[in-house]
C-alpha atoms as a PDB file:
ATOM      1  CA  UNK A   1      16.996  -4.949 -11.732  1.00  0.00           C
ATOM      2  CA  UNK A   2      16.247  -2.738 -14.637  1.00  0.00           C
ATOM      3  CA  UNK A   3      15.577   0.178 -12.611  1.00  0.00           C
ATOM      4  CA  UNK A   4      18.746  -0.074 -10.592  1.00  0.00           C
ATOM      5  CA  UNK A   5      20.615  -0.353 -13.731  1.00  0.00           C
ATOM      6  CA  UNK A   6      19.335   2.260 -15.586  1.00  0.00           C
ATOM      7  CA  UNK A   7      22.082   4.413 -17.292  1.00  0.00           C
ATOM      8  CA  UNK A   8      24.811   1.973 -16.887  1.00  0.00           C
ATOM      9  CA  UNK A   9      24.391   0.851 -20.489  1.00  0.00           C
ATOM     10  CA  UNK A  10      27.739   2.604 -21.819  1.00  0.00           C
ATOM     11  CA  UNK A  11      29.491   0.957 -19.263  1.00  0.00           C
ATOM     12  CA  UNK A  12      28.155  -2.637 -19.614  1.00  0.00           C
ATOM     13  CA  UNK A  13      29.952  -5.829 -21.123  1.00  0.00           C
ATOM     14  CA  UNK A  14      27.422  -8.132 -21.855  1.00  0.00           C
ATOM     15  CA  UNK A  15      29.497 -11.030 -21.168  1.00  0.00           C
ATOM     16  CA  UNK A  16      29.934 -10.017 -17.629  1.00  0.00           C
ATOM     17  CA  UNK A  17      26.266 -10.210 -16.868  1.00  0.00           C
ATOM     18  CA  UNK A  18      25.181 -13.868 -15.692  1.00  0.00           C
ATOM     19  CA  UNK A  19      22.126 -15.220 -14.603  1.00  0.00           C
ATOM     20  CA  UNK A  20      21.093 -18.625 -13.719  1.00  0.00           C
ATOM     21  CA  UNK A  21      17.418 -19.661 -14.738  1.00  0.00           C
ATOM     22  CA  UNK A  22      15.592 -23.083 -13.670  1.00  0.00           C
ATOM     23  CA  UNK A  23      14.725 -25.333 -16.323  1.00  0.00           C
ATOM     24  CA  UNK A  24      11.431 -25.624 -15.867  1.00  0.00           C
ATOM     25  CA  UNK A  25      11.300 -21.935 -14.866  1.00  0.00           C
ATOM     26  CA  UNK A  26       8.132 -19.987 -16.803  1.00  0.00           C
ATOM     27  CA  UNK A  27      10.106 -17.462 -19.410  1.00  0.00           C
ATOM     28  CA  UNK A  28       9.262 -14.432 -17.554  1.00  0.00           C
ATOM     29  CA  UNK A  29      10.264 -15.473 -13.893  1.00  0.00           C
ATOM     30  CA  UNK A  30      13.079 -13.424 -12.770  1.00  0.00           C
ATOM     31  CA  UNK A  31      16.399 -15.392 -12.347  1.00  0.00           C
ATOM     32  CA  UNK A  32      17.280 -17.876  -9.481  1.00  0.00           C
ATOM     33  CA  UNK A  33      20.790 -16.104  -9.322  1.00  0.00           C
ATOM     34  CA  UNK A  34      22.508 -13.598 -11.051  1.00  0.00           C
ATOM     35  CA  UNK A  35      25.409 -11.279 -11.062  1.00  0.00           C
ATOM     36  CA  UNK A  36      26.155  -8.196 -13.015  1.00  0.00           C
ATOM     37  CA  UNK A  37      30.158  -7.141 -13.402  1.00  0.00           C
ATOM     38  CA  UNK A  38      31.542  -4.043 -15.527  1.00  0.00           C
ATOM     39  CA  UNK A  39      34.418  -2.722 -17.012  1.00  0.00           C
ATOM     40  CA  UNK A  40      35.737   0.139 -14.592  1.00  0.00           C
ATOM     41  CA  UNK A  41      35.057   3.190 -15.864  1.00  0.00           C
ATOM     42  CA  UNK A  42      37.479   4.661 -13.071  1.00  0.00           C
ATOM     43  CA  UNK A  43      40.188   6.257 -15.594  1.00  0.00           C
ATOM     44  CA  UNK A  44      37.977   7.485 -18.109  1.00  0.00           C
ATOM     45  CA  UNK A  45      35.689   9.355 -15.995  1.00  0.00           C
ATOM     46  CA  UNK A  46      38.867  10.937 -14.289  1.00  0.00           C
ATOM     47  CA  UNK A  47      39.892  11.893 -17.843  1.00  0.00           C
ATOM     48  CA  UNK A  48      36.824  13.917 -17.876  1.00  0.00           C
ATOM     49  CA  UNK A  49      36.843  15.209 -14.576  1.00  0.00           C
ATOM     50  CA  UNK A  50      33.413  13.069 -13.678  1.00  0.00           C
ATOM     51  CA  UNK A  51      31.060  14.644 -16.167  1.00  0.00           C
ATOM     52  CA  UNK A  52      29.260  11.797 -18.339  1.00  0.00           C
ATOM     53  CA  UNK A  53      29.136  13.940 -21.274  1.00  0.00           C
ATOM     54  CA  UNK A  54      29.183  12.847 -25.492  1.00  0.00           C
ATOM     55  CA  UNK A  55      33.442  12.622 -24.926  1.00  0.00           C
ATOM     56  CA  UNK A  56      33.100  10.255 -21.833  1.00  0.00           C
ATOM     57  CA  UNK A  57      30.640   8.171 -23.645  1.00  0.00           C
ATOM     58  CA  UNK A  58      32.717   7.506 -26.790  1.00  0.00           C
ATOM     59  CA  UNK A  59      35.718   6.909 -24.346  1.00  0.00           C
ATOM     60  CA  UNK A  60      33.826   4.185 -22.686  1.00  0.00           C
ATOM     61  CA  UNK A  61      32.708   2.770 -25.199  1.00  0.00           C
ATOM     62  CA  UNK A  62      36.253   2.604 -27.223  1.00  0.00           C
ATOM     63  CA  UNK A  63      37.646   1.189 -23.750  1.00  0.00           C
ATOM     64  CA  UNK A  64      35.277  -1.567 -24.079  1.00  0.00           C
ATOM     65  CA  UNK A  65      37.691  -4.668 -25.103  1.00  0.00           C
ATOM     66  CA  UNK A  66      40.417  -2.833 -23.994  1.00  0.00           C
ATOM     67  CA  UNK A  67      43.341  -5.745 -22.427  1.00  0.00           C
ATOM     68  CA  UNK A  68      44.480  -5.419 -18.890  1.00  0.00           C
ATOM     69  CA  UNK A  69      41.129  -3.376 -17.234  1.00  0.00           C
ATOM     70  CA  UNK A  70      39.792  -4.030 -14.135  1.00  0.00           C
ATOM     71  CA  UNK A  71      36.027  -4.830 -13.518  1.00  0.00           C
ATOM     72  CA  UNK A  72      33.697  -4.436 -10.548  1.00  0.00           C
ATOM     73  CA  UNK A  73      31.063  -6.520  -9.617  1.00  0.00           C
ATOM     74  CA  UNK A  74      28.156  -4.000  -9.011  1.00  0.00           C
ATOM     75  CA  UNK A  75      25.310  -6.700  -7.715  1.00  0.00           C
ATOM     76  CA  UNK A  76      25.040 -10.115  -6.824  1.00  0.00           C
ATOM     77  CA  UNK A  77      21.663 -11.859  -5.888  1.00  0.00           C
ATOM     78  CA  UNK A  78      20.490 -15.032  -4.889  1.00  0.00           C
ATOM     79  CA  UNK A  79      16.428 -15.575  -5.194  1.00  0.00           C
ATOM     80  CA  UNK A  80      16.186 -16.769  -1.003  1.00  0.00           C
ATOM     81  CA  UNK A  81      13.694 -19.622  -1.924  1.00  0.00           C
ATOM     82  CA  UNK A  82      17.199 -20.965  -3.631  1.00  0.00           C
ATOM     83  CA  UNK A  83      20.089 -19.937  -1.444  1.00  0.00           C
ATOM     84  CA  UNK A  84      22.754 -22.465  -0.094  1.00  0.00           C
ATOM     85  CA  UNK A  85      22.501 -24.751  -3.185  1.00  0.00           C
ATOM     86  CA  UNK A  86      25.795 -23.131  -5.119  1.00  0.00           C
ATOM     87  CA  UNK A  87      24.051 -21.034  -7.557  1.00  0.00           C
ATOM     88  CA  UNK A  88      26.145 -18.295  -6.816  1.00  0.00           C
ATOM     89  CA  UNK A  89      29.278 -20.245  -7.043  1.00  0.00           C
ATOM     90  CA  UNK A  90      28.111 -21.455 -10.446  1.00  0.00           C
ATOM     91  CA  UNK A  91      27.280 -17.955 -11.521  1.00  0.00           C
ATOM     92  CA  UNK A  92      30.162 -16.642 -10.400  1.00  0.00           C
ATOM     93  CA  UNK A  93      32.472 -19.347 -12.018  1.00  0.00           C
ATOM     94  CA  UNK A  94      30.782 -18.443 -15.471  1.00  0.00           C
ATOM     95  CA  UNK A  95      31.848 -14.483 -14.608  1.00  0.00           C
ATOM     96  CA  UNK A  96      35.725 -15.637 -13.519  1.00  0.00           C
ATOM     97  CA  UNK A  97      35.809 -17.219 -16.835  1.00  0.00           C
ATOM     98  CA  UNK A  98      34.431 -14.765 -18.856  1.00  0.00           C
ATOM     99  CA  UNK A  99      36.546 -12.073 -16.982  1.00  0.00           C
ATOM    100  CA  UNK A 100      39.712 -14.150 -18.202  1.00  0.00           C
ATOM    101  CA  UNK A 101      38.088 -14.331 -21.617  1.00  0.00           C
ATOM    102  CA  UNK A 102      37.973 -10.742 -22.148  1.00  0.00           C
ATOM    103  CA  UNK A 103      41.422  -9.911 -20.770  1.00  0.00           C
ATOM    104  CA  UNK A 104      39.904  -8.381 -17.624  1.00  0.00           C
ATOM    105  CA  UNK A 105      42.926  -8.104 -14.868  1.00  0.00           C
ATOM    106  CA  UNK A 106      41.011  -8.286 -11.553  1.00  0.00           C
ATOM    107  CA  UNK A 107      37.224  -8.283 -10.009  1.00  0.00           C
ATOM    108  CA  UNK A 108      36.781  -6.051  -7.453  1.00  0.00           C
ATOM    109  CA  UNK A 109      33.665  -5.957  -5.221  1.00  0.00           C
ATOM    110  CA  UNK A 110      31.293  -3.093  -3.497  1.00  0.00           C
ATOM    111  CA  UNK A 111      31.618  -3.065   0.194  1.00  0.00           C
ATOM    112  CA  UNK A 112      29.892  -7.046   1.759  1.00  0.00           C
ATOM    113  CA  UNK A 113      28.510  -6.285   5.046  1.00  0.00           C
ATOM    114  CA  UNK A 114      29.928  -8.278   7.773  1.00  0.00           C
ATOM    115  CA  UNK A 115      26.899  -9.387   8.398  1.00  0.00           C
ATOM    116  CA  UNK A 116      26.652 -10.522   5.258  1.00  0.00           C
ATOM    117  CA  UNK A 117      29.577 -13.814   5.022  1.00  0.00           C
ATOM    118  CA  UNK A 118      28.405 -16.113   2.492  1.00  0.00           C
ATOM    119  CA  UNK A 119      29.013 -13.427   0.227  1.00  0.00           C
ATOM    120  CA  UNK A 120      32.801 -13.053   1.079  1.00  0.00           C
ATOM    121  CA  UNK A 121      32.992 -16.561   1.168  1.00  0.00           C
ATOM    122  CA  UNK A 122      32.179 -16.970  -2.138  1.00  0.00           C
ATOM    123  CA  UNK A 123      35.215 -14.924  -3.049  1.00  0.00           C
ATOM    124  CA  UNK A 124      37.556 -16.216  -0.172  1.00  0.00           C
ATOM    125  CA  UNK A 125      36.857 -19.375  -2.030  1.00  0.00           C
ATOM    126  CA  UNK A 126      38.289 -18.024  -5.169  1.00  0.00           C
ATOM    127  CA  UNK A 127      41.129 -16.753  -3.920  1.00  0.00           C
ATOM    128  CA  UNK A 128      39.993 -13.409  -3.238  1.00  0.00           C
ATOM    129  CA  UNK A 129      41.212 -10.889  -0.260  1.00  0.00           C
ATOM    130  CA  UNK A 130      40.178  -8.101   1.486  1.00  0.00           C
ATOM    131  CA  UNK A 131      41.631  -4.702   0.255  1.00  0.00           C
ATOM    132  CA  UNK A 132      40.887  -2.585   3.191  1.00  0.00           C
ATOM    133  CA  UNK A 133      38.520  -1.836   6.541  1.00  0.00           C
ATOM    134  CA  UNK A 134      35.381   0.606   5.543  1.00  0.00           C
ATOM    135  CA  UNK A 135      34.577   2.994   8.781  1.00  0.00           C
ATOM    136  CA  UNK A 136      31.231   4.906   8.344  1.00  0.00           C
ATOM    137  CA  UNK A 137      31.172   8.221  10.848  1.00  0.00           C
ATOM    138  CA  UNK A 138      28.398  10.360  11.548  1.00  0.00           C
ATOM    139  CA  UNK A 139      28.286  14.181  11.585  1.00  0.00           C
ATOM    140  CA  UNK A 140      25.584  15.981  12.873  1.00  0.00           C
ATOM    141  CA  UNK A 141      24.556  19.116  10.285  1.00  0.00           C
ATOM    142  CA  UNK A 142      23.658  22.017  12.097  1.00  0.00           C
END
């Protein structure tokens, strides 16, 4: 997980990062479940026309806190030796309420496969909704 988050530092609210660890898990197992939400960064890197420079990085980080944002979850994971025993649920409960916490106005998720349900049932359950279809084409490059 570090490696995929690498660089996302500016944009992270540590509240929005849960994990769920067994009790009588060793310290340095990796987490049974986890999720990891942040503030978007949507209107700030349009302010800068997408360049992640010193500006954009002081923006972010004064938007931090800021009432009324939107978040998006980035990654969700369940360790498969403990899938189908509501760890996710209970992660994602902790995120909802921290979300409301911080003054956050709505979650919104990466594309879910539809191969993939359990994870949209976790947020059908929630009261969550589908925003739109996602159609992937392919081009050939001559």
């Amino acid at each position: 997980m570090a490696g995929q988050t690498a660089g996302l530092e500016l944009l992270m609210d540590p509240a929005l990062i849960v994990a769920a660890d067994g009790l009588d898990d060793p310290a340095d197992a990796p987490p049974r479940c986890f999720a990891l939400v942040v503030p978007d960064p949507t209107a700030v890197l349009r302010r800068h026309d997408g360049r992640l420079g010193p500006r954009a990085a002081a923006d972010l980080l004064a938007s931090h806190g800021r009432r009324g944002c939107d978040a998006i979850l980035l990654i969700q994971g369940t360790d498969p030796e403990h899938t189908g025993r509501g760890l996710l649920s209970l992660v994602l409960r902790e995120v909802y309420a921290n979300l409301a916490a911080g003054g956050y106005r709505r979650l919104r998720v990466t594309s879910i496969g539809r191969d993939n349900p359990a994870s949209s049932a976790v947020f059908a359950h929630a009261g969550g909704r589908p925003l739109h279809g996602l159609a992937h084409y392919v081009r050939a490059v001559p």
